[in-house]
Protein backbone atom coordinates (compact mmCIF):
# COMPACT_ATOMS: atom_id res chain seq x y z
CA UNK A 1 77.21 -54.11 -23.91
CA UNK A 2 73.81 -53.87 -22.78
CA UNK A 3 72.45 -55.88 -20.00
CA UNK A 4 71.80 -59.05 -20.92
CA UNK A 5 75.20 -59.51 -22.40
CA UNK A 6 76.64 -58.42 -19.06
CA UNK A 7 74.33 -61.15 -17.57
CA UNK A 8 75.64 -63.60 -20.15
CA UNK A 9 78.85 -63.16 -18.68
CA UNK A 10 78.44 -63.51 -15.52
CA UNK A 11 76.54 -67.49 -16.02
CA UNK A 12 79.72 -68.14 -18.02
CA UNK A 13 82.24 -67.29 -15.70
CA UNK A 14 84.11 -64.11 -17.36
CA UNK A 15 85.14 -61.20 -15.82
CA UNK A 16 83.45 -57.69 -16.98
CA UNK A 17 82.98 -54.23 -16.27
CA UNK A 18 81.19 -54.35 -12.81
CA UNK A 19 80.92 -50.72 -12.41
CA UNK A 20 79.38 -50.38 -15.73
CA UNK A 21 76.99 -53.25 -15.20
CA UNK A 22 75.84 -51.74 -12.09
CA UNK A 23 75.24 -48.46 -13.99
CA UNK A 24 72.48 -50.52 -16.20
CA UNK A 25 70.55 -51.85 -12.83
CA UNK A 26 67.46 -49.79 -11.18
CA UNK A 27 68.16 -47.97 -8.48
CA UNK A 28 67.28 -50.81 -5.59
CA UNK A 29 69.67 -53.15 -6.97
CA UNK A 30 72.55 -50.33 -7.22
CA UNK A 31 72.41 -49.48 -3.23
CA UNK A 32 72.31 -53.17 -2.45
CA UNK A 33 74.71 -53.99 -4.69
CA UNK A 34 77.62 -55.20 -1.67
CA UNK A 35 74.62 -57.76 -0.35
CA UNK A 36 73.87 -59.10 -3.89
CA UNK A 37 76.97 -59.54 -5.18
CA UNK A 38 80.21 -61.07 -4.95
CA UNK A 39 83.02 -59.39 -6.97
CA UNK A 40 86.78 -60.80 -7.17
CA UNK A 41 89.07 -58.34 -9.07
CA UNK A 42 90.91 -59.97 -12.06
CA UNK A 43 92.05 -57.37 -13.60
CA UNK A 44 91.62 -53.54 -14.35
CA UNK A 45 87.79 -52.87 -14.49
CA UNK A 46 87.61 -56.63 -14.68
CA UNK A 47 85.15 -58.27 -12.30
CA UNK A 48 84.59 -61.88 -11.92
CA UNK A 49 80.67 -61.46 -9.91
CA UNK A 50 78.79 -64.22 -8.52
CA UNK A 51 74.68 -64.03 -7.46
CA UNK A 52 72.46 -66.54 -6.49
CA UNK A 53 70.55 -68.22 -9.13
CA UNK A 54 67.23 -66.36 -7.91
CA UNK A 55 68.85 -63.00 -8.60
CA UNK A 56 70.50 -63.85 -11.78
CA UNK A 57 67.05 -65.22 -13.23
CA UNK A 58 65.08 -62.08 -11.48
CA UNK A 59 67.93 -59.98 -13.78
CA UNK A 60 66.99 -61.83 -17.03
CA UNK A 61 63.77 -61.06 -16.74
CA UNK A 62 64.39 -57.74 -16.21
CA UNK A 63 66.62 -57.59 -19.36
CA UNK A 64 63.88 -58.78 -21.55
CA UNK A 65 62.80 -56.21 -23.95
CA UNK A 66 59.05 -55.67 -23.62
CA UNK A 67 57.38 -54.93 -27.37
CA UNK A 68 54.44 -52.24 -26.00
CA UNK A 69 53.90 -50.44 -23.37
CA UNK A 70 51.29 -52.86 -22.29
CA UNK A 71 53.91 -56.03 -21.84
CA UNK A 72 56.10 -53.40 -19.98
CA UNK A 73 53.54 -52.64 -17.85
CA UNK A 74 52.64 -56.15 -17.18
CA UNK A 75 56.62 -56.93 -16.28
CA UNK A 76 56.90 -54.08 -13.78
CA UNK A 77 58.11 -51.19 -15.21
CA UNK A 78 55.83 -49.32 -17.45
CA UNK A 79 58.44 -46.58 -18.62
CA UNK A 80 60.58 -49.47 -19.82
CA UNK A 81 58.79 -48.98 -23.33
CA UNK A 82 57.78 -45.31 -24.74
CA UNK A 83 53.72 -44.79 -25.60
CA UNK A 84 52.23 -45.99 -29.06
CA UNK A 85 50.73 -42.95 -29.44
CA UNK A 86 50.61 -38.71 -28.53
CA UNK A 87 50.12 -35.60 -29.05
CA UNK A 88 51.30 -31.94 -29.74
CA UNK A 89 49.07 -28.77 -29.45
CA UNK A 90 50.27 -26.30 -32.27
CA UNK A 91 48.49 -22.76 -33.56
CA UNK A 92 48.70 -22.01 -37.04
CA UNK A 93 47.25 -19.34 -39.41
CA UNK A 94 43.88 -21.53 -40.27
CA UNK A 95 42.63 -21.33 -36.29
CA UNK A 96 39.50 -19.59 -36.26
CA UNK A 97 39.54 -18.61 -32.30
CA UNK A 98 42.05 -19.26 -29.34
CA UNK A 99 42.41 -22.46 -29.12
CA UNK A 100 45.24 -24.52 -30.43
CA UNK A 101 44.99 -27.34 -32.65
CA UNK A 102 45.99 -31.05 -31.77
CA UNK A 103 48.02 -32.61 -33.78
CA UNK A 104 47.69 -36.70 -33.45
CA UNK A 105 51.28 -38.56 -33.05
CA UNK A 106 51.41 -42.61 -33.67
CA UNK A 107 54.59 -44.31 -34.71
CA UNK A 108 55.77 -43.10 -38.07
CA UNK A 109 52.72 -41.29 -39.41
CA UNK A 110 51.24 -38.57 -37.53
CA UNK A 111 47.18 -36.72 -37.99
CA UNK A 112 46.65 -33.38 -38.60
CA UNK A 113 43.92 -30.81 -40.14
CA UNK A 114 46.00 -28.15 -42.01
CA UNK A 115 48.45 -27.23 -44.00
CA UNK A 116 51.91 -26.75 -42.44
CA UNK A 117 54.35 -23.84 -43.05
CA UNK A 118 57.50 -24.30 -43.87
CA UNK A 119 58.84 -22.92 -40.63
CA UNK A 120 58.68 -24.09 -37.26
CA UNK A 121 59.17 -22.79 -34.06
CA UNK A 122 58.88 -24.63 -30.82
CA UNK A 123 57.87 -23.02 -27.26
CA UNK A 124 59.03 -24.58 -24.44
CA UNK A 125 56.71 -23.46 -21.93
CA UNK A 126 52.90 -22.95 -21.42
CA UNK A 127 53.05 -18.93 -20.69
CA UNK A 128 55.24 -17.93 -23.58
CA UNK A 129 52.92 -20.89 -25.65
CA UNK A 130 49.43 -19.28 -24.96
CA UNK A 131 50.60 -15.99 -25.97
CA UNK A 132 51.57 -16.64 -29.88
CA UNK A 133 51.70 -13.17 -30.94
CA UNK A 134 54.35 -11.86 -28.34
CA UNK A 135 56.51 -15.04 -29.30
CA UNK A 136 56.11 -14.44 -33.03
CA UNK A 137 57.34 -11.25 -32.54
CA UNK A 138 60.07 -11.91 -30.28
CA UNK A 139 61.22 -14.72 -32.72
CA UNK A 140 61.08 -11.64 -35.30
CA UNK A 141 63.06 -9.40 -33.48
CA UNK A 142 66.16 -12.48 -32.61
CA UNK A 143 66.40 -13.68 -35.96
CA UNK A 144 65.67 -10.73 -37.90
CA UNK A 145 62.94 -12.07 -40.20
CA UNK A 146 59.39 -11.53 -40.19
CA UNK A 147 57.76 -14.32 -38.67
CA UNK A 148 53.93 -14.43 -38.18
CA UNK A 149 51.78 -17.49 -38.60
CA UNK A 150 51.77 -16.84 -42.44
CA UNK A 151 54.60 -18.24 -42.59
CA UNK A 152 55.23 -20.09 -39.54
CA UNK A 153 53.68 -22.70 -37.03
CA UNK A 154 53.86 -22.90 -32.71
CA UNK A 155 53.73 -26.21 -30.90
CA UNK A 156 54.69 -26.39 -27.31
CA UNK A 157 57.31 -28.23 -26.50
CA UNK A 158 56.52 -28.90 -22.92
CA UNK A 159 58.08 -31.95 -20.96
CA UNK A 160 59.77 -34.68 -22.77
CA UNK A 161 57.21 -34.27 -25.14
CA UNK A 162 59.58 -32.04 -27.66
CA UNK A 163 62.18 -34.46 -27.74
CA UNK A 164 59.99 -37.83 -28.61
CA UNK A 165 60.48 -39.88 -31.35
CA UNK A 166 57.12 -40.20 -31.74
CA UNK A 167 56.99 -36.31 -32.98
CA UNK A 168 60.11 -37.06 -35.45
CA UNK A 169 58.16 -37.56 -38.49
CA UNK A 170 56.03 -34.57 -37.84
CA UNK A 171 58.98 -32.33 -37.60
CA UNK A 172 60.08 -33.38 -41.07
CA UNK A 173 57.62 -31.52 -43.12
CA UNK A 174 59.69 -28.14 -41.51
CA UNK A 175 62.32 -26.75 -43.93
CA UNK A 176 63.21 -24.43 -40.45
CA UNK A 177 62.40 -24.99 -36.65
CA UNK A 178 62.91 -22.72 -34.09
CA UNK A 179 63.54 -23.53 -30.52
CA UNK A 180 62.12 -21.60 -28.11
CA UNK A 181 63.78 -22.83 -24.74
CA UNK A 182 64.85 -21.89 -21.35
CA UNK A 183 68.42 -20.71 -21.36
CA UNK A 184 69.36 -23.49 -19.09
CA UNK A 185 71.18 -26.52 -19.33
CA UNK A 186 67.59 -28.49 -19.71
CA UNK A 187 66.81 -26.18 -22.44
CA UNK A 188 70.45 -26.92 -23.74
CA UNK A 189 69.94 -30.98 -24.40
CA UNK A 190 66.77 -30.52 -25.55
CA UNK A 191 68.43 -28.57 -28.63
CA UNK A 192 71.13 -30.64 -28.57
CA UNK A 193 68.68 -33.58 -28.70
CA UNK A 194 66.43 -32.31 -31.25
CA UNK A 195 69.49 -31.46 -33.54
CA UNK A 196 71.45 -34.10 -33.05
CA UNK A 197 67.89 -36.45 -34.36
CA UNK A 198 67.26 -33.69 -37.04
CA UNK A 199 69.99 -31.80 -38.47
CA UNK A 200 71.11 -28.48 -39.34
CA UNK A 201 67.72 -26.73 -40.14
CA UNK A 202 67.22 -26.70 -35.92
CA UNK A 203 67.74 -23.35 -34.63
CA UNK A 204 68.48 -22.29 -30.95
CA UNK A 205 66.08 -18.86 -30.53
CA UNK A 206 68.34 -16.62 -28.86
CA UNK A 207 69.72 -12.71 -28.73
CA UNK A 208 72.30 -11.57 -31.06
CA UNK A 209 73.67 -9.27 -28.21
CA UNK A 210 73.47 -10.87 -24.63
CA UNK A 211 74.76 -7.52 -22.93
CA UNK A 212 71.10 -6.24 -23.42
CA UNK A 213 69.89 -9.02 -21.35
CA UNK A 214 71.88 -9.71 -18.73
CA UNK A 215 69.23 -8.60 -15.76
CA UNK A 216 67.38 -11.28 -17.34
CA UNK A 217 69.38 -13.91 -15.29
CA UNK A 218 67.71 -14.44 -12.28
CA UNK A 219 67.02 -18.08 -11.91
CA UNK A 220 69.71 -19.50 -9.69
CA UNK A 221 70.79 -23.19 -10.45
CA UNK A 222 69.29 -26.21 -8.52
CA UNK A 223 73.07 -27.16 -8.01
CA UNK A 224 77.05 -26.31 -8.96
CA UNK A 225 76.58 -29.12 -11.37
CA UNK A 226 73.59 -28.21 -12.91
CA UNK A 227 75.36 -24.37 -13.73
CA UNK A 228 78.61 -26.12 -15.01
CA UNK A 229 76.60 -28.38 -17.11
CA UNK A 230 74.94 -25.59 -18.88
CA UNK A 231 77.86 -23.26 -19.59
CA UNK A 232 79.54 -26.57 -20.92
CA UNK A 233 76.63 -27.46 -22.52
CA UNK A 234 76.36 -23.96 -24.50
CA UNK A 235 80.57 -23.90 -25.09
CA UNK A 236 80.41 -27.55 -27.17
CA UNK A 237 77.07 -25.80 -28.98
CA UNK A 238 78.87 -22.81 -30.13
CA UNK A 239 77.18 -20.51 -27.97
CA UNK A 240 80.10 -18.64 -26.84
CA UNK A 241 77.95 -15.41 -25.18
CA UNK A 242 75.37 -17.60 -23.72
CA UNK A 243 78.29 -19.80 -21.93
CA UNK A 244 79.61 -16.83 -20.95
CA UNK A 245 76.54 -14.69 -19.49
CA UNK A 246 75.83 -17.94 -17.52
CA UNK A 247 79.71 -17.85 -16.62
CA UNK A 248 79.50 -14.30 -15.69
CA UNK A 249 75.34 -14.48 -13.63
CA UNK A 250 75.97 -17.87 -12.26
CA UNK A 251 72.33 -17.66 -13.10
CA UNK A 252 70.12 -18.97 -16.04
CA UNK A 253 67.25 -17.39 -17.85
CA UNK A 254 63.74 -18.76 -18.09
CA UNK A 255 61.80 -17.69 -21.22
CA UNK A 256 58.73 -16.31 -19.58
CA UNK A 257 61.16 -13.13 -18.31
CA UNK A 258 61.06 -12.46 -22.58
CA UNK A 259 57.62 -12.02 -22.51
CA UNK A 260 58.13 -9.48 -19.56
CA UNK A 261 60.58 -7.56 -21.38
CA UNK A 262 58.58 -7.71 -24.78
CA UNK A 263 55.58 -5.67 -23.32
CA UNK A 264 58.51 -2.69 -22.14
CA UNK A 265 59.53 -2.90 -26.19
């Protein structure tokens, strides 16, 4: 149930999932929840929950689905709707100098000033980005193909920027896309993400052989949770050595540490 139906609910006198309807509120309501609400157990996971009128209406409003950013904005919460509009930065073979070219992102149609390849591949950070070459050719030497901007195209994948729907329709003019991500559990939902929204034709960039980069784990995880995550993570991908390097390291591997061991190649 989303929200509002919760919310219906509770002005009609029915018991629900209070736990779960907490789960839906912003963070300010979640740590005041004992103050704001009255809760009688009725049965298992089912909460009869009282509120003043004042907070009930306050919810409702918050429930309401804003249509742009714009009314979002206007009703408090700017995030609570995605932008109309973005962008990706991608090189391709037609560039004439350094500089990437912008592709423009709206909803469902997207602008852009060349011909695409048929293959994609998709850098997660800036460093391994601005350096094309050295990722082409690492992306040669993990797949075993030659890849080269003949044949394939680079747009950084920086942020939440990779996974947004607004880039969906762009990605579907790729017969293949690469990902280029940290080998982390952040890296890990992006794929998961991108796949799940695309299909089969995603591809996670990684070594064949693990053993010959296992100095390359150096980062050390943030929390226990956040290394369990990503050797889970990798296990329901298929990604059997990865989950177990991680296993092994307790460590993850950013991408940048490649580029490192690309210039000793």
């Amino acid at each position: 149930m989303n929200l509002q139906q919760y919310l219906d609910r509770i002005r009609a006198g029915k018991p629900i999932n209070f736990s779960r309807f907490i789960s839906l509120l912003p963070e300010s309501y979640k740590t005041q929840k004992r103050e704001r609400f009255d809760v009688t157990l009725q049965a298992p996971q089912k909460w009869l929950v009282n509120c003043s009128s004042d907070l009930l209406q306050e919810l409702e409003a918050l429930a309401e689905r804003p249509t742009n950013r714009l009314q979002a904005t206007d009703m408090g919460d700017s995030h609570r709707f995605a932008v109309s509009s973005g962008f990706l930065l991608v090189y391709h073979q037609a560039l004439t100098d350094l500089r990437p070219d912008v592709v423009y992102l709206e909803q469902d149609n997207y602008l852009q000033h060349f011909q695409a390849k048929k293959r994609l591949l998709i850098v997660e950070n800036e460093e391994n980005f601005f350096l094309p070459q050295l990722m082409l050719k690492l992306a040669t030497k993990f797949t075993k193909q030659q890849i080269d901007l003949t044949n394939t195209d680079i747009a950084l994948g920086s942020g939440a920027r990779v996974t947004s729907k607004l880039a969906r329709p762009w990605y579907q003019q790729y017969d293949h896309i690469l990902c280029a991500f940290d080998y982390d559990a952040a890296g890990l939902k992006m794929y998961r993400t991108l796949k799940a929204n695309l299909g089969d034709h995603i591809q996670f960039l990684q070594p064949h052989n693990y053993s010959k980069y296992q100095h390359c784990f150096k980062m050390k995880p943030k929390t226990q949770r956040q290394l369990m995550e990503c050797i889970k993570l990798a296990e329901q991908l298929g990604f059997a050595a990865l989950a177990a390097t991680v296993q092994k390291h307790k460590k993850f591997m950013e991408q940048e540490i490649l580029l490192l061991k690309m210039d000793n190649d």
